[in-house]
PDB file of N, CA and C in Angstrom:
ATOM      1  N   UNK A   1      56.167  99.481  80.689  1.00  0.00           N
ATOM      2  CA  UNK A   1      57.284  99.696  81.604  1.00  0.00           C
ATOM      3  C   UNK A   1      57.132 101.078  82.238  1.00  0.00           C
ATOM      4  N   UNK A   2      56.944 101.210  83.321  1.00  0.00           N
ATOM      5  CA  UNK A   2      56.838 102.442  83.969  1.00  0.00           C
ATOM      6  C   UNK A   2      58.392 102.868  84.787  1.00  0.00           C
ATOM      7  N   UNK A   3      58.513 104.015  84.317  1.00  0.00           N
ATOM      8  CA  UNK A   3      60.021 104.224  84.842  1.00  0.00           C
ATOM      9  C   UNK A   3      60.075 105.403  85.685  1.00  0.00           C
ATOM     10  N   UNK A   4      60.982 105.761  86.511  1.00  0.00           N
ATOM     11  CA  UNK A   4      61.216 106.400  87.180  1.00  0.00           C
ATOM     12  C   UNK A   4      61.861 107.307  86.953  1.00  0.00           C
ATOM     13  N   UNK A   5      62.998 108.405  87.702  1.00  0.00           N
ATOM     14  CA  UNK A   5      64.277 109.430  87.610  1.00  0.00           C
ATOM     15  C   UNK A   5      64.787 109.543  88.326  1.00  0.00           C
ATOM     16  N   UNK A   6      66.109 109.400  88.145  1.00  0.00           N
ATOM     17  CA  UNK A   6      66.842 110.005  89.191  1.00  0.00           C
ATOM     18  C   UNK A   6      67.705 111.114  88.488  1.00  0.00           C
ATOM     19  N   UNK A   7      67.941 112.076  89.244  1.00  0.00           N
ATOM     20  CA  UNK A   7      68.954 113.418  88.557  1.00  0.00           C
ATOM     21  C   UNK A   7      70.490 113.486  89.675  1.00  0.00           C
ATOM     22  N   UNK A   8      71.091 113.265  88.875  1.00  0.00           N
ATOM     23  CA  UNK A   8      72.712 112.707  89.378  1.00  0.00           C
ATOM     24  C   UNK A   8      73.761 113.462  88.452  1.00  0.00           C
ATOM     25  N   UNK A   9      74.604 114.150  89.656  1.00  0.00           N
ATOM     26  CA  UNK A   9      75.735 114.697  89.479  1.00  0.00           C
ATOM     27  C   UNK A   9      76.713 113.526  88.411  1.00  0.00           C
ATOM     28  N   UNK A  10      77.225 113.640  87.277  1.00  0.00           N
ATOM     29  CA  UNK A  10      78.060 112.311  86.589  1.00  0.00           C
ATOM     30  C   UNK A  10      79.026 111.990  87.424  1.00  0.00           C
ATOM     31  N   UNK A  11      79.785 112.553  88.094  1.00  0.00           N
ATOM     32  CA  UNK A  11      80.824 112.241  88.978  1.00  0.00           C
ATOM     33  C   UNK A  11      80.300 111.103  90.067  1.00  0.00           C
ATOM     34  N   UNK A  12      79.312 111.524  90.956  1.00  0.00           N
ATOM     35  CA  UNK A  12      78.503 110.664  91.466  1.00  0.00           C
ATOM     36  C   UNK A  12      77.768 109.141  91.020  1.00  0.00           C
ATOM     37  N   UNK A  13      77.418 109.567  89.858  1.00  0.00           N
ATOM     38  CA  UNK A  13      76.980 108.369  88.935  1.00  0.00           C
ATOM     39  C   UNK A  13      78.296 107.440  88.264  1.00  0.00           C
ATOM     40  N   UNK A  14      79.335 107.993  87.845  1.00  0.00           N
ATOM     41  CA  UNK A  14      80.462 107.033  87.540  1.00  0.00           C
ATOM     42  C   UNK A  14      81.351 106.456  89.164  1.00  0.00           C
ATOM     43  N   UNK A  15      80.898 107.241  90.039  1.00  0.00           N
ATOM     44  CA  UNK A  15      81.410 106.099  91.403  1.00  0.00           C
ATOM     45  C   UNK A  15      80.498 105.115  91.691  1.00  0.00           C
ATOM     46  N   UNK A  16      78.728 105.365  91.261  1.00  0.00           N
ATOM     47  CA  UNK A  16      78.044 104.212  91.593  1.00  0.00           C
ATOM     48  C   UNK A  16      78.741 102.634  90.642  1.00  0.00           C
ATOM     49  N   UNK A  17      78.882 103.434  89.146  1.00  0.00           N
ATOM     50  CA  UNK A  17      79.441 102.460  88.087  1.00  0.00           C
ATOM     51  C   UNK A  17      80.394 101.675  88.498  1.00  0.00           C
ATOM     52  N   UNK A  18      81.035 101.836  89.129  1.00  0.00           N
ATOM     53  CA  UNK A  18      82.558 101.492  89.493  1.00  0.00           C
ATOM     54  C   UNK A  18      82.032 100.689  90.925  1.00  0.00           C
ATOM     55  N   UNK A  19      81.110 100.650  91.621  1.00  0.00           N
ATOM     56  CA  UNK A  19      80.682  99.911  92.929  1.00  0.00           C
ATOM     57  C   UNK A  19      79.760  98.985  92.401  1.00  0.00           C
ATOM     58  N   UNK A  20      79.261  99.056  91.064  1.00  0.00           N
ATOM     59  CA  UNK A  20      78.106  98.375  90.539  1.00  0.00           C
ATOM     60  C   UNK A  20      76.699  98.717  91.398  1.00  0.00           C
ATOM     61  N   UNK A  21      76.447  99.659  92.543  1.00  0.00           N
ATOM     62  CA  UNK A  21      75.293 100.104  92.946  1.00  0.00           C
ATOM     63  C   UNK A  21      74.930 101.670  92.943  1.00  0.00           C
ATOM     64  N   UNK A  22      73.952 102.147  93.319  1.00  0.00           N
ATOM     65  CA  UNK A  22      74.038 103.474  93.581  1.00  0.00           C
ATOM     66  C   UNK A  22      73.131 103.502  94.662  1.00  0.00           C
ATOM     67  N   UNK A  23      74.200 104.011  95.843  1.00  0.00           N
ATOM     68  CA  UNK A  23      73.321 104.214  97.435  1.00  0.00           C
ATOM     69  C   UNK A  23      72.388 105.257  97.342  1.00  0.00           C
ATOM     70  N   UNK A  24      73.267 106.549  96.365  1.00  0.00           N
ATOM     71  CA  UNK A  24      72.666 107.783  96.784  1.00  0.00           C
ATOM     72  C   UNK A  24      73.521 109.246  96.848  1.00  0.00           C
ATOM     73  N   UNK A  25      72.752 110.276  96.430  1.00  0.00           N
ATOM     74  CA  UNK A  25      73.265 111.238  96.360  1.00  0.00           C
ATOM     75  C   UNK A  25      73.378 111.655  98.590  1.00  0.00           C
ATOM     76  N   UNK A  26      74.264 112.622  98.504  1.00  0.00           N
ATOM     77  CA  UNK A  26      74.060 113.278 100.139  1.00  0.00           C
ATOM     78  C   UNK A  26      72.886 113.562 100.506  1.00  0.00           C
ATOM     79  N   UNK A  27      71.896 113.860  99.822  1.00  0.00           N
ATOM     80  CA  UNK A  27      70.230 114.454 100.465  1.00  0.00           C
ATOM     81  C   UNK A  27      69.985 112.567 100.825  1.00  0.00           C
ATOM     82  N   UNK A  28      70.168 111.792 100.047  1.00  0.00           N
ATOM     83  CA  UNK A  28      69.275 110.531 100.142  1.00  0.00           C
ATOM     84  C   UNK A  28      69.674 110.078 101.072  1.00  0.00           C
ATOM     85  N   UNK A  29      71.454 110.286 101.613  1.00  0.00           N
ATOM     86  CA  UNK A  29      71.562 109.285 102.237  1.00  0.00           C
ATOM     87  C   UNK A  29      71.268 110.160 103.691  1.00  0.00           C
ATOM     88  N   UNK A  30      70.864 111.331 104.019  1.00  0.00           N
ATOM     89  CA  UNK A  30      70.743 112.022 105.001  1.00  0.00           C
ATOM     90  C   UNK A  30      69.001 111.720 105.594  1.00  0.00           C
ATOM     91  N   UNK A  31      68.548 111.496 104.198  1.00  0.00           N
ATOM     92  CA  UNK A  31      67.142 111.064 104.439  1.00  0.00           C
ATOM     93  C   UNK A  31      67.119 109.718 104.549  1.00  0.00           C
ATOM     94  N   UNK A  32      67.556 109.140 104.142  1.00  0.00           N
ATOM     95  CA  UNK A  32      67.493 107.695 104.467  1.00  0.00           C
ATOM     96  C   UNK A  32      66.626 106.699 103.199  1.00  0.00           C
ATOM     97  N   UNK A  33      66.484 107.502 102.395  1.00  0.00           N
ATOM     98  CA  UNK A  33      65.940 106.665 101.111  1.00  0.00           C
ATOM     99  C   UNK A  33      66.637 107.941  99.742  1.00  0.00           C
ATOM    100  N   UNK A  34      66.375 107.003  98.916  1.00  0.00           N
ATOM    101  CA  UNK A  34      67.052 107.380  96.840  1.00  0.00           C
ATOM    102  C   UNK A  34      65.460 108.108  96.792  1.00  0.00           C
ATOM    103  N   UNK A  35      65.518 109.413  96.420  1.00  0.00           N
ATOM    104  CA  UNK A  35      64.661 110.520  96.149  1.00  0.00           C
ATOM    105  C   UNK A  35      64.686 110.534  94.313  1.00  0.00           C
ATOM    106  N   UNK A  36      63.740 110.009  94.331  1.00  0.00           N
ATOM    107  CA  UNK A  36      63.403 109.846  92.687  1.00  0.00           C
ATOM    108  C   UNK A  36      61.772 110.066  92.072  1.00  0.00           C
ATOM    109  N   UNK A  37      62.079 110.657  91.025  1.00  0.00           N
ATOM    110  CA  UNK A  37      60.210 111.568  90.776  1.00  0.00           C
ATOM    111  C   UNK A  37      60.512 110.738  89.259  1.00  0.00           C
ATOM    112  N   UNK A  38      58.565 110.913  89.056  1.00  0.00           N
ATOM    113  CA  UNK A  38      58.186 110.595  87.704  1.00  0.00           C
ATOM    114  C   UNK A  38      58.268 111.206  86.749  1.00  0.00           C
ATOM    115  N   UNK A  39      58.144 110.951  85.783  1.00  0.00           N
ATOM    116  CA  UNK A  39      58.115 111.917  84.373  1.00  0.00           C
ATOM    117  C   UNK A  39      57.888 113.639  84.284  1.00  0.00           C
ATOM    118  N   UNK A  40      56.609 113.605  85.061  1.00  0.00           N
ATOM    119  CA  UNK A  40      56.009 114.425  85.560  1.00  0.00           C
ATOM    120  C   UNK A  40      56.676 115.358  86.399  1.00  0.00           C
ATOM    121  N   UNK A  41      57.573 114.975  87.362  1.00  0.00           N
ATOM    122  CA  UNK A  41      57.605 115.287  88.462  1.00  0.00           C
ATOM    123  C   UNK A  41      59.259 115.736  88.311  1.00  0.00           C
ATOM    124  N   UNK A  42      59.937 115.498  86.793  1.00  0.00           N
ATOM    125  CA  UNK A  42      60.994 115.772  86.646  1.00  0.00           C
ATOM    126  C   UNK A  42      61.893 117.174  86.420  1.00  0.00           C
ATOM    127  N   UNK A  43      60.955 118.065  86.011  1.00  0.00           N
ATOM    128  CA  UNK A  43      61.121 119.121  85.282  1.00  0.00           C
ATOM    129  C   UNK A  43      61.610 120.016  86.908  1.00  0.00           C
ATOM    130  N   UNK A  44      60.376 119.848  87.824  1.00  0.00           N
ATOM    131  CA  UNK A  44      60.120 120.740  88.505  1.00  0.00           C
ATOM    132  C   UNK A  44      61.204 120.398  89.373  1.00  0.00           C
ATOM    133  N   UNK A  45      61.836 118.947  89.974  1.00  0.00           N
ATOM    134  CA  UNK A  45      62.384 118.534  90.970  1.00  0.00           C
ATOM    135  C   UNK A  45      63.988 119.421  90.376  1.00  0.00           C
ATOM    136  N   UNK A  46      64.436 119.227  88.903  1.00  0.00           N
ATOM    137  CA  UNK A  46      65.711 119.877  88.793  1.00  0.00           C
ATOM    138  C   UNK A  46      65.554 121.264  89.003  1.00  0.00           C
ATOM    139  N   UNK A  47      64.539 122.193  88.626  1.00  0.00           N
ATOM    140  CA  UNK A  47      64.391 123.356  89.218  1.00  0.00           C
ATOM    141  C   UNK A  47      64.598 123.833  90.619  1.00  0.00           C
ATOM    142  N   UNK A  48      63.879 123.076  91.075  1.00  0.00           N
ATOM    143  CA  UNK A  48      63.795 123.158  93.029  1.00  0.00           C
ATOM    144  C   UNK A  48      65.203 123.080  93.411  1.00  0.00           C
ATOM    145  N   UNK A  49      66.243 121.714  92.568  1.00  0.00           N
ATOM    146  CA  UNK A  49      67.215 121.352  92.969  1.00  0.00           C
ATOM    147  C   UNK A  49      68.544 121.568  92.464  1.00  0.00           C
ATOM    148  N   UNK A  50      67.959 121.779  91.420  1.00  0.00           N
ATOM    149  CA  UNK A  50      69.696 121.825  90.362  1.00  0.00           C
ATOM    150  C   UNK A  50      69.796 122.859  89.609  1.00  0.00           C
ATOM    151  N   UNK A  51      69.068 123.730  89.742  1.00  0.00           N
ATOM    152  CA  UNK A  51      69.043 125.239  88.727  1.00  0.00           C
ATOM    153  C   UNK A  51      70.224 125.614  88.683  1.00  0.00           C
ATOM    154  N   UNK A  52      70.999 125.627  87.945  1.00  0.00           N
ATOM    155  CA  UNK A  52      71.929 125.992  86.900  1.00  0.00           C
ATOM    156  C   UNK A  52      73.330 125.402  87.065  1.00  0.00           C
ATOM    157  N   UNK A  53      73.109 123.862  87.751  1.00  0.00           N
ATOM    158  CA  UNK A  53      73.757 123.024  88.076  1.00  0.00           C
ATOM    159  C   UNK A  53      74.322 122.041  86.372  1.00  0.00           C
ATOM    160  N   UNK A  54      75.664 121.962  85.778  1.00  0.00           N
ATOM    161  CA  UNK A  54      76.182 121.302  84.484  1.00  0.00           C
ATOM    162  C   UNK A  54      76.372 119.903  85.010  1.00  0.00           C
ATOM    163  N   UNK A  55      77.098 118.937  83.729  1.00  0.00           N
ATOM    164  CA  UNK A  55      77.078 118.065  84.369  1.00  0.00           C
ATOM    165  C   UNK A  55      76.461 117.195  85.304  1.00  0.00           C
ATOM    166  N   UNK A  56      75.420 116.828  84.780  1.00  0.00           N
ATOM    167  CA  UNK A  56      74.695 116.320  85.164  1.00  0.00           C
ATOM    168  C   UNK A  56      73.723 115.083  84.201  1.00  0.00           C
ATOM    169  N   UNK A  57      73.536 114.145  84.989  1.00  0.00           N
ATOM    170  CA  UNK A  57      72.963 112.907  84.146  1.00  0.00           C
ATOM    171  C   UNK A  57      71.816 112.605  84.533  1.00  0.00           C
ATOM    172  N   UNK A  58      70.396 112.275  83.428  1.00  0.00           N
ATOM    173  CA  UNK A  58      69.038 111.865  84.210  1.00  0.00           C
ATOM    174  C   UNK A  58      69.424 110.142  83.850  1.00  0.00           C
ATOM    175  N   UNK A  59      68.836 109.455  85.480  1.00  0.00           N
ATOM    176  CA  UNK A  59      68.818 108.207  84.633  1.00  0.00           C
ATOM    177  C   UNK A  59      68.029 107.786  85.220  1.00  0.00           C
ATOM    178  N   UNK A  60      67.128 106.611  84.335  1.00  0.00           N
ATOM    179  CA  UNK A  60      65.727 106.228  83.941  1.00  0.00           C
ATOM    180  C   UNK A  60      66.094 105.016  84.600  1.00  0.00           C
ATOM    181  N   UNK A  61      65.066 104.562  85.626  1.00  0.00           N
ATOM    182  CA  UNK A  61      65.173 103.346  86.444  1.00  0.00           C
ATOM    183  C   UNK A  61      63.623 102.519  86.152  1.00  0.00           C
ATOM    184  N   UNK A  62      63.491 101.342  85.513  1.00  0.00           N
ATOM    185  CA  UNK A  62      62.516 100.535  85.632  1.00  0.00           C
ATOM    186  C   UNK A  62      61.668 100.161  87.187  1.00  0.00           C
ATOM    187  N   UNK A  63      60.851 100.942  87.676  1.00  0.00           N
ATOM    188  CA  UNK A  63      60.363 100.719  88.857  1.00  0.00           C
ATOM    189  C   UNK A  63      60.200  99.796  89.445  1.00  0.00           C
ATOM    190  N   UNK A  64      59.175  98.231  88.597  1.00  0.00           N
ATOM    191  CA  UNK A  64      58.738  97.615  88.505  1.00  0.00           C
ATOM    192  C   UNK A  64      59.411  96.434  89.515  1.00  0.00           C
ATOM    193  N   UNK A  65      60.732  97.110  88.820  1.00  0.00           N
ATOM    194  CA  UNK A  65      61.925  95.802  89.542  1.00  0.00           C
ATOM    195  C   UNK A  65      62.466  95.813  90.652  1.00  0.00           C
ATOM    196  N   UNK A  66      62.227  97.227  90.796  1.00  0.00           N
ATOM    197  CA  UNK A  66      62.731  97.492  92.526  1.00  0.00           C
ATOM    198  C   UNK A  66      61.846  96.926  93.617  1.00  0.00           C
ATOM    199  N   UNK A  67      60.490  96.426  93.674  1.00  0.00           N
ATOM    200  CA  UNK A  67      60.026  95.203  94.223  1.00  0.00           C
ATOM    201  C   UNK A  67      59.498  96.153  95.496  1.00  0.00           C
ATOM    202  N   UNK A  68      59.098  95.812  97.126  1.00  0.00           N
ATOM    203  CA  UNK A  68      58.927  96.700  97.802  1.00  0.00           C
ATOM    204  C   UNK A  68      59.511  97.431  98.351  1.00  0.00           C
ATOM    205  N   UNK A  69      61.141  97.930  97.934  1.00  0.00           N
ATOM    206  CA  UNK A  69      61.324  98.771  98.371  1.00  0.00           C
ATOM    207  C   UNK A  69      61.868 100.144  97.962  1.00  0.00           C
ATOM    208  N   UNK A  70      60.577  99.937  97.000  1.00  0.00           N
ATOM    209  CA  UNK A  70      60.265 101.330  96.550  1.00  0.00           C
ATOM    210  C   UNK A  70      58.796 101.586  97.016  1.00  0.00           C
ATOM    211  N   UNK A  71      59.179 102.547  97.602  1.00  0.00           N
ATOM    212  CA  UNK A  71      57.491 103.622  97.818  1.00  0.00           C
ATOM    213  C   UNK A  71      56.827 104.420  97.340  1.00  0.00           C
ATOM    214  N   UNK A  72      55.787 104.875  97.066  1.00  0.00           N
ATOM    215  CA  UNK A  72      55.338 106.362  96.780  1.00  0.00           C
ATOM    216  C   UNK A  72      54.522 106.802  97.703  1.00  0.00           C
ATOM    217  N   UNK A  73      55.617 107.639  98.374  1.00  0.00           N
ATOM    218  CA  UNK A  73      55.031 108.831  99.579  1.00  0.00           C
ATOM    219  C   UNK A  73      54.772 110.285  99.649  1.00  0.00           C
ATOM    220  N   UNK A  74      54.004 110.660 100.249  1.00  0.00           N
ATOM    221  CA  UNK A  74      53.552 112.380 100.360  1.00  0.00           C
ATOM    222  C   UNK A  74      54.967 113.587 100.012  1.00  0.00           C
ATOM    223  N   UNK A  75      55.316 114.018  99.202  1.00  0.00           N
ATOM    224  CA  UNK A  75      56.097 115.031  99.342  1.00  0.00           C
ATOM    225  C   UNK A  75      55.569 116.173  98.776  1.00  0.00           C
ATOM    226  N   UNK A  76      56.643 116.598  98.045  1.00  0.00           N
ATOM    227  CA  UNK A  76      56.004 118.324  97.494  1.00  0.00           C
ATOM    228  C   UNK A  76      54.002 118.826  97.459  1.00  0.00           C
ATOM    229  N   UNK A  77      53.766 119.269  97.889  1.00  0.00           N
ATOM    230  CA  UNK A  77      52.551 119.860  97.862  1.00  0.00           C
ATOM    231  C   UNK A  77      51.525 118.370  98.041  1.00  0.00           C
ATOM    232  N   UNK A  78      52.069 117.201  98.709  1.00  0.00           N
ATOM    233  CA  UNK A  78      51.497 116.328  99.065  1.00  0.00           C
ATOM    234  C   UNK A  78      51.207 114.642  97.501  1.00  0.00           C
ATOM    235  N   UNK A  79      51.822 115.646  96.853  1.00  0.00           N
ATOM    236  CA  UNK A  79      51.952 114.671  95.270  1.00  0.00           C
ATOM    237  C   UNK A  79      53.336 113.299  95.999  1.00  0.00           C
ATOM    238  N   UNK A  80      52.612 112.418  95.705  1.00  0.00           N
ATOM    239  CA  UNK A  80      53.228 111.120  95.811  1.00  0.00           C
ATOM    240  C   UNK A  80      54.633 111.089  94.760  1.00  0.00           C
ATOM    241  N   UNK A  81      55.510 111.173  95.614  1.00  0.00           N
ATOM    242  CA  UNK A  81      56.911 110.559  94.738  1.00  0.00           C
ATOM    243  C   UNK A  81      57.498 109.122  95.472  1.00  0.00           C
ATOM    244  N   UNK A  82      57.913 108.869  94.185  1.00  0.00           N
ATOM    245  CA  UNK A  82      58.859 107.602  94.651  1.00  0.00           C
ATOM    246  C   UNK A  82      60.235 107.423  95.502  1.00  0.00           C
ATOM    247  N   UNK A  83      60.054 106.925  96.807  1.00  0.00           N
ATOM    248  CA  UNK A  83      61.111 106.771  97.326  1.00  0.00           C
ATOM    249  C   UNK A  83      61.652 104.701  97.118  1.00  0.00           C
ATOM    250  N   UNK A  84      63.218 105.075  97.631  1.00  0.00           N
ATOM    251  CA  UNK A  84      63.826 104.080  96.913  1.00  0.00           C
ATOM    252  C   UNK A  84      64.332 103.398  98.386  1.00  0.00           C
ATOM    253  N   UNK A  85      63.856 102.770  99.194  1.00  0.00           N
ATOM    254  CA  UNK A  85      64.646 101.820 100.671  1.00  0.00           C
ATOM    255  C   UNK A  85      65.047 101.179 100.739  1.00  0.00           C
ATOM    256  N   UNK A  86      67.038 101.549  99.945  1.00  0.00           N
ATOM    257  CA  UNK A  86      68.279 100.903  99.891  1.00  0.00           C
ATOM    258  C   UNK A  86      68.740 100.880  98.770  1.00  0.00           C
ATOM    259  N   UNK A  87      69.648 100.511  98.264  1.00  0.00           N
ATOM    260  CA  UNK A  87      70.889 100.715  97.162  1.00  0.00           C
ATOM    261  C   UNK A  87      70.044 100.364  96.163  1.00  0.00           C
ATOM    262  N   UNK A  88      70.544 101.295  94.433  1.00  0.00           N
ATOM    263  CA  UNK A  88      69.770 101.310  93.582  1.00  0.00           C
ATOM    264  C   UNK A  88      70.347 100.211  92.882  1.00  0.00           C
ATOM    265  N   UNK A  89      70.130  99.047  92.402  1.00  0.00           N
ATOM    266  CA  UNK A  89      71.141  97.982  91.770  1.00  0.00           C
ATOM    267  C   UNK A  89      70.962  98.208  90.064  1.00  0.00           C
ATOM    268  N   UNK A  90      72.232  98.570  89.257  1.00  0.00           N
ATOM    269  CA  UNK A  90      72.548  99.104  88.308  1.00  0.00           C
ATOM    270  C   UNK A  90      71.939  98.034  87.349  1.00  0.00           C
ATOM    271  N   UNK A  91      71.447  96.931  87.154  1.00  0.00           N
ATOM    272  CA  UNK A  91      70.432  96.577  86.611  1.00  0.00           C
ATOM    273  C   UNK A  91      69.117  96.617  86.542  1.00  0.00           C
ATOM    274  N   UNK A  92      68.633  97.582  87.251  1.00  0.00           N
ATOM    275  CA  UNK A  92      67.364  98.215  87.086  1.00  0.00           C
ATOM    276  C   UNK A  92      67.661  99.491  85.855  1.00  0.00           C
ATOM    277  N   UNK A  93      68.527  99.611  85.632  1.00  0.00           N
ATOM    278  CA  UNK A  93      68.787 100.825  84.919  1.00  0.00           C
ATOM    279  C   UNK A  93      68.388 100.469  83.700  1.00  0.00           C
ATOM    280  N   UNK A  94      67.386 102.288  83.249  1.00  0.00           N
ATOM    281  CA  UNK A  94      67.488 101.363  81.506  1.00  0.00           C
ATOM    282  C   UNK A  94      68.177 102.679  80.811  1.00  0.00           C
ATOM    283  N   UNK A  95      68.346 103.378  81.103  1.00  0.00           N
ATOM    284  CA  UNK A  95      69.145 104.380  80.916  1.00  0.00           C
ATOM    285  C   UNK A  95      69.744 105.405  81.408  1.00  0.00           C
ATOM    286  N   UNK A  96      71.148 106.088  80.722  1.00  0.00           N
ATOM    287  CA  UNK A  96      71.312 106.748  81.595  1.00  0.00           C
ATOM    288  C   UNK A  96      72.247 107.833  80.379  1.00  0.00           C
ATOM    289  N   UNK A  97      71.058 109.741  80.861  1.00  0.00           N
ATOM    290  CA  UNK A  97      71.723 110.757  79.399  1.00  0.00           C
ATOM    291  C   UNK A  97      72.343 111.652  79.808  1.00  0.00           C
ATOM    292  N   UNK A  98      73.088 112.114  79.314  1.00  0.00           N
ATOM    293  CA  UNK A  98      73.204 113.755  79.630  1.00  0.00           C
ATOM    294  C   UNK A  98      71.823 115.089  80.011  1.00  0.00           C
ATOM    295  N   UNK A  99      72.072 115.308  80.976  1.00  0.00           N
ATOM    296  CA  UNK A  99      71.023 116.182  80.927  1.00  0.00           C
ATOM    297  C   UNK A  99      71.078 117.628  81.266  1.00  0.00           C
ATOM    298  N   UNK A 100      71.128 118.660  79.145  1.00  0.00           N
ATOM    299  CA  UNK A 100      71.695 119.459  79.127  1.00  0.00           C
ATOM    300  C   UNK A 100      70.693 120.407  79.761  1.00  0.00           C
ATOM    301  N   UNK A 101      71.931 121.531  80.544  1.00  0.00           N
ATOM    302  CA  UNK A 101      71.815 123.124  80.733  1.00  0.00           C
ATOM    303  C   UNK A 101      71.494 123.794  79.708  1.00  0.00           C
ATOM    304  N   UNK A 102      70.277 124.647  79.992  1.00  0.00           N
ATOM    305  CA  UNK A 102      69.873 125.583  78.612  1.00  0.00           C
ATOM    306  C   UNK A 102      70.670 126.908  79.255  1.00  0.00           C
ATOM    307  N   UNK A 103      70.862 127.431  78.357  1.00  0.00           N
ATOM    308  CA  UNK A 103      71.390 129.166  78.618  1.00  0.00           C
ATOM    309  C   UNK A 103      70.717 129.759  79.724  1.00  0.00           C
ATOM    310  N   UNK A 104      69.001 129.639  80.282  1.00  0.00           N
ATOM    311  CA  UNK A 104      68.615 130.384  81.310  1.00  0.00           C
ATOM    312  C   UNK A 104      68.524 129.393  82.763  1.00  0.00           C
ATOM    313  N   UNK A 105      69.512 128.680  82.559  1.00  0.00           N
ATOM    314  CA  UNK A 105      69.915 127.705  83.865  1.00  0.00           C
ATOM    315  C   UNK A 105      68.893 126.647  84.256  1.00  0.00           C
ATOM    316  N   UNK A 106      67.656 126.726  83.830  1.00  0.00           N
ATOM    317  CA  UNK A 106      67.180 125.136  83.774  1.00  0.00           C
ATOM    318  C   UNK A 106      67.436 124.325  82.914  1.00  0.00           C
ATOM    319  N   UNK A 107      66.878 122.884  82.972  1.00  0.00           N
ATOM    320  CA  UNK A 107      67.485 121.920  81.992  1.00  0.00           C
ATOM    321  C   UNK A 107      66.466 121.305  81.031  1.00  0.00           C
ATOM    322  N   UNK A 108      67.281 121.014  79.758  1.00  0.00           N
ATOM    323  CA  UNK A 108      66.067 120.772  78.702  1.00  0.00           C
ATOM    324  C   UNK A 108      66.261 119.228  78.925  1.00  0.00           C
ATOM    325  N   UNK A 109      64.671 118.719  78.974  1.00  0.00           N
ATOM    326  CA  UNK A 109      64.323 117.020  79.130  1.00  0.00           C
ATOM    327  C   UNK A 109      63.702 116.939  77.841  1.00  0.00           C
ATOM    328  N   UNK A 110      63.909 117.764  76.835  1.00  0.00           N
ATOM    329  CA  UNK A 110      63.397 117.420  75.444  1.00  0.00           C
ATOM    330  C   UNK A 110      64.017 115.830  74.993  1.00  0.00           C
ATOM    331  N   UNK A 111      62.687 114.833  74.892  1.00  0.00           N
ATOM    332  CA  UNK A 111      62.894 113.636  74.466  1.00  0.00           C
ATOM    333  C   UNK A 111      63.643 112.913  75.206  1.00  0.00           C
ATOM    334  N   UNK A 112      64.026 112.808  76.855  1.00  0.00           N
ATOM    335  CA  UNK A 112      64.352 112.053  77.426  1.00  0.00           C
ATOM    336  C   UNK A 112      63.204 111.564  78.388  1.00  0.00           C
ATOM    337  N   UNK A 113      62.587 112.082  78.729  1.00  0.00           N
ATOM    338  CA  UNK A 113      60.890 111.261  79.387  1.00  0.00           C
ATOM    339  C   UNK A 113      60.288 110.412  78.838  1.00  0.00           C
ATOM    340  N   UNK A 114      60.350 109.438  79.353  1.00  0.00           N
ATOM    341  CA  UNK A 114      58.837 108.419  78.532  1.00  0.00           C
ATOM    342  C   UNK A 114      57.730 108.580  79.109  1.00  0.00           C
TER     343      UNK A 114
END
């Protein structure tokens, strides 16, 4: 199972719950696709994006199932991330954690990556 990330404000993520989809944070829907990185690609994207941002949830999306319209296109330094073209349907989800603030404002992904 190869999975994906998305890094979501909880507030944001309990209105997708409540619609049963998730369109998207404001960057996605300004871009026009769900901005989601790999395992790999997780550490650095909350840095770039969420440094010393609480409250906050990683959640783990089964790729596989999102079918073609998910992509992996050129972004940061030309490294292929996954984009998502159209609503994330909450059964792709295979999880979804808290993802704590350490004291020097990045976030620890200790044991939430597969």
């Amino acid at each position: 199972m190869a999975l994906i990330y998305k890094i979501a404000p909880a507030s944001l993520w309990r209105q997708a719950e409540d619609r049963g989809r998730f369109d998207g944070a404001p960057i996605d829907l300004a871009d026009g696709f769900i901005h989601f990185s790999t395992a790999d690609q997780a550490d650095e994207t909350a840095e770039k994006y969420f440094r010393g941002q609480d409250d906050l949830l990683l959640v783990a999306v089964e790729a596989q199932g999102l079918g073609e319209a998910l992509r992996y296109e050129p972004s940061r330094g030309g490294a292929l991330f996954p984009h998502l073209y159209g609503p994330l349907p909450l059964d792709a989800v295979v999880f979804v954690k808290p993802l704590p603030l350490r004291p020097d404002g990045g976030h620890d992904f200790s044991g939430l990556l597969a």
